[in-house]
Protein backbone atom coordinates (compact mmCIF):
# COMPACT_ATOMS: atom_id res chain seq x y z
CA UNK A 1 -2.96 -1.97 -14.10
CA UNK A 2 0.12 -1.55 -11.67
CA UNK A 3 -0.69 -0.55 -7.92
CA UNK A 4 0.88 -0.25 -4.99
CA UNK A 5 -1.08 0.18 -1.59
CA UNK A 6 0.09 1.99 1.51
CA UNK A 7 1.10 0.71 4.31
CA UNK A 8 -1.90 2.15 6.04
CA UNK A 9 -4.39 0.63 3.44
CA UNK A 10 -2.39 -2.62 4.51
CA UNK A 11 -3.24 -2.28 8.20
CA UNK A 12 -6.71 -1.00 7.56
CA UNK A 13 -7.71 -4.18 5.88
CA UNK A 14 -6.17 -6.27 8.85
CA UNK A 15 -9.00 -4.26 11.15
CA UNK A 16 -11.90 -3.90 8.43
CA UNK A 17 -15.04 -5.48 7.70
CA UNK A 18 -15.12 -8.54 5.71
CA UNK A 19 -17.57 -6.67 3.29
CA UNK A 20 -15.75 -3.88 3.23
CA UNK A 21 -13.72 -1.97 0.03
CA UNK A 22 -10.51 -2.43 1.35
CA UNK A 23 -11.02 -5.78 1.61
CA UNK A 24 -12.20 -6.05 -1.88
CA UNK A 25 -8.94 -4.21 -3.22
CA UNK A 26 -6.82 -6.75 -1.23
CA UNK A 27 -8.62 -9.52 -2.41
CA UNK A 28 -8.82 -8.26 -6.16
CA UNK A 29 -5.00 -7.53 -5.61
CA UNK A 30 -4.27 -11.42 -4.39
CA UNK A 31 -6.41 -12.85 -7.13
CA UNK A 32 -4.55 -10.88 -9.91
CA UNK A 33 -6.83 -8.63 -11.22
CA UNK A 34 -4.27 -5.95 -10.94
CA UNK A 35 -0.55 -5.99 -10.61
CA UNK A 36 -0.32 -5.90 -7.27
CA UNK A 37 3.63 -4.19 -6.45
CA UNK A 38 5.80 -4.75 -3.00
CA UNK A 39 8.39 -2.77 -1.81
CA UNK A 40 10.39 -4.43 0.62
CA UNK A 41 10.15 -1.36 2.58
CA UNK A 42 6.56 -1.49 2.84
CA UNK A 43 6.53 -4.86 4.77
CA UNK A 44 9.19 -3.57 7.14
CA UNK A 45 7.06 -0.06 7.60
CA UNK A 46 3.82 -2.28 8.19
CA UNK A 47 5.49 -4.87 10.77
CA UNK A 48 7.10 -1.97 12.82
CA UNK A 49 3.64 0.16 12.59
CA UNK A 50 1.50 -3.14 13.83
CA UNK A 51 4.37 -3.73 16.97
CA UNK A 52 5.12 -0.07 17.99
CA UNK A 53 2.10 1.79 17.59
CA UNK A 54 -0.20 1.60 20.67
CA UNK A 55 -3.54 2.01 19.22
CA UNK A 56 -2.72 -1.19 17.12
CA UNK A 57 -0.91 -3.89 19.24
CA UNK A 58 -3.44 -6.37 20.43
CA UNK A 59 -5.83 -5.52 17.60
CA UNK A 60 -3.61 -7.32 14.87
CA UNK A 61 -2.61 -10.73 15.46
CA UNK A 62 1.02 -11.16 14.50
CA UNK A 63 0.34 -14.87 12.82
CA UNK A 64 -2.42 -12.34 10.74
CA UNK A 65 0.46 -10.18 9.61
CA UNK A 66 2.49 -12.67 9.15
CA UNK A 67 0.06 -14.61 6.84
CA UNK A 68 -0.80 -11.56 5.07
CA UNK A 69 3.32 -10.68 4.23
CA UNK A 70 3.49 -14.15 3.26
CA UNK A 71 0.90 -13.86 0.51
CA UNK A 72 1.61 -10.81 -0.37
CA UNK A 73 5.11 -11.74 -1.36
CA UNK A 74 3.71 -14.82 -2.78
CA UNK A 75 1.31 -12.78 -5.41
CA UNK A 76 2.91 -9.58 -5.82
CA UNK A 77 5.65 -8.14 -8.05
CA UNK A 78 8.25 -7.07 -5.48
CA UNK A 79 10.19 -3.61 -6.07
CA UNK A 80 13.71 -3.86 -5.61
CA UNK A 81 15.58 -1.82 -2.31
CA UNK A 82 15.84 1.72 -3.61
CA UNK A 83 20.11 2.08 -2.40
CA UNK A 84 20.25 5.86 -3.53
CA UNK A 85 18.92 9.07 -1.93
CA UNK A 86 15.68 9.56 -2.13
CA UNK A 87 14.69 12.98 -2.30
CA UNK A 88 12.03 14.57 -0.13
CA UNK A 89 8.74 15.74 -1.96
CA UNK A 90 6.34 15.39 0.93
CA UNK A 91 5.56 17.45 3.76
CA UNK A 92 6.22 13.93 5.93
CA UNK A 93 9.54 12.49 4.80
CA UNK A 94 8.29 9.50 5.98
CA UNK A 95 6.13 8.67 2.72
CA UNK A 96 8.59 10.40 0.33
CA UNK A 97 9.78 6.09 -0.10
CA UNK A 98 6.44 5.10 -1.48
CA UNK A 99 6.68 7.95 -4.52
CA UNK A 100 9.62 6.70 -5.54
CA UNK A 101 8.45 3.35 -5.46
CA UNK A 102 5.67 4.03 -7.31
CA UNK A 103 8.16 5.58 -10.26
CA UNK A 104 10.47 2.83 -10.05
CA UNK A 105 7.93 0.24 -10.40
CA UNK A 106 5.55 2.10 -12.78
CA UNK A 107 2.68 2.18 -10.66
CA UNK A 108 -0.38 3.94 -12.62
CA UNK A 109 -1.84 4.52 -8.72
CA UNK A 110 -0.72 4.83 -5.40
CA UNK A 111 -3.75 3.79 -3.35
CA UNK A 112 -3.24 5.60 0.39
CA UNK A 113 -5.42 7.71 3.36
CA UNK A 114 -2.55 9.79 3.77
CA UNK A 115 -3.64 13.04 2.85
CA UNK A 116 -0.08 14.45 2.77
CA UNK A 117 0.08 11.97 -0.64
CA UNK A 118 -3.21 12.65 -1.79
CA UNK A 119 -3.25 16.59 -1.92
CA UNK A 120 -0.14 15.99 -4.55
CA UNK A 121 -2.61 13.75 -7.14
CA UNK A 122 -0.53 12.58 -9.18
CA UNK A 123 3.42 11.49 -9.11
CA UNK A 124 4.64 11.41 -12.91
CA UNK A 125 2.25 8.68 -14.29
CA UNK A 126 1.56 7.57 -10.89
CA UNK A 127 -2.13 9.14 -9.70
CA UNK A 128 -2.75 8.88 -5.92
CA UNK A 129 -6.12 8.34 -5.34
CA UNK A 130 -8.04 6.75 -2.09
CA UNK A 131 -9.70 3.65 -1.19
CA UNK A 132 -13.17 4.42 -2.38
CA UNK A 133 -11.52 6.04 -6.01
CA UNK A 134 -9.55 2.91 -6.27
CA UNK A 135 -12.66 0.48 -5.64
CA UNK A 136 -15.02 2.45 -7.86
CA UNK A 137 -12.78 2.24 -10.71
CA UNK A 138 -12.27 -1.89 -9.97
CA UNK A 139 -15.75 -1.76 -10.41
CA UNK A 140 -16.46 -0.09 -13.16
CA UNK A 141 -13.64 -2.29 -15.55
């Protein structure tokens, strides 16, 4: 099983519950039970998000993010820089890069909060499904 997370899913699990689902995914994610997939992009969008956005600077720790990039690229199958054009499909340009990640690295779900992505479903064979889809289905393999 291929999956890519969202940056937001990313930064939710820096701030969540150590018994919560995101958690879980991360940690399933880390320990292989899926193929966890990295777009370089991703790590850029989640280091600017944690630094620029108000609500979360102070609440992440940057040696946090930084130990979570650096495992991250340790365990998961990075995505190559998409160089072309990459057309928009979303109501928020913005997340129009994680759709075409998830085609170019055959991702069978995009996990994400971002109901933008989640009103489309499904991306060729990529479904886009939330947190609590994506840890109910872990848990039912």
């Amino acid at each position: 099983m291929r999956v890519l997370l969202d940056a937001n899913i990313l930064i939710s699990y820096l701030l969540a519950d150590e018994d919560s689902a995101l958690v879980g995914i991360v940690r399933a994610g880390v320990l292989g039970q899926f193929t966890l997939l990295l777009p370089e992009e991703l790590l850029e969008e989640l280091a600017r998000k944690a630094r620029n956005k108000p609500y979360l600077v102070g609440k992440i720790a940057p040696e946090s993010l930084a130990q979570l990039a650096a495992i991250l690229t340790d365990v998961a199958e990075t995505i190559p820089r998409i160089t072309d054009v990459i057309p928009a499909v979303t109501r928020d340009p913005k997340d129009d890069y994680l759709l075409a990640y998830s085609l170019v690295g055959q991702a069978d779900f995009l996990v994400t909060g971002d109901h933008d992505l989640l009103a489309l479903g499904q991306v060729g064979d990529t479904r886009i499904i939330t947190v609590r889809e994506f840890w109910d289905l872990l848990n039912r393999r």
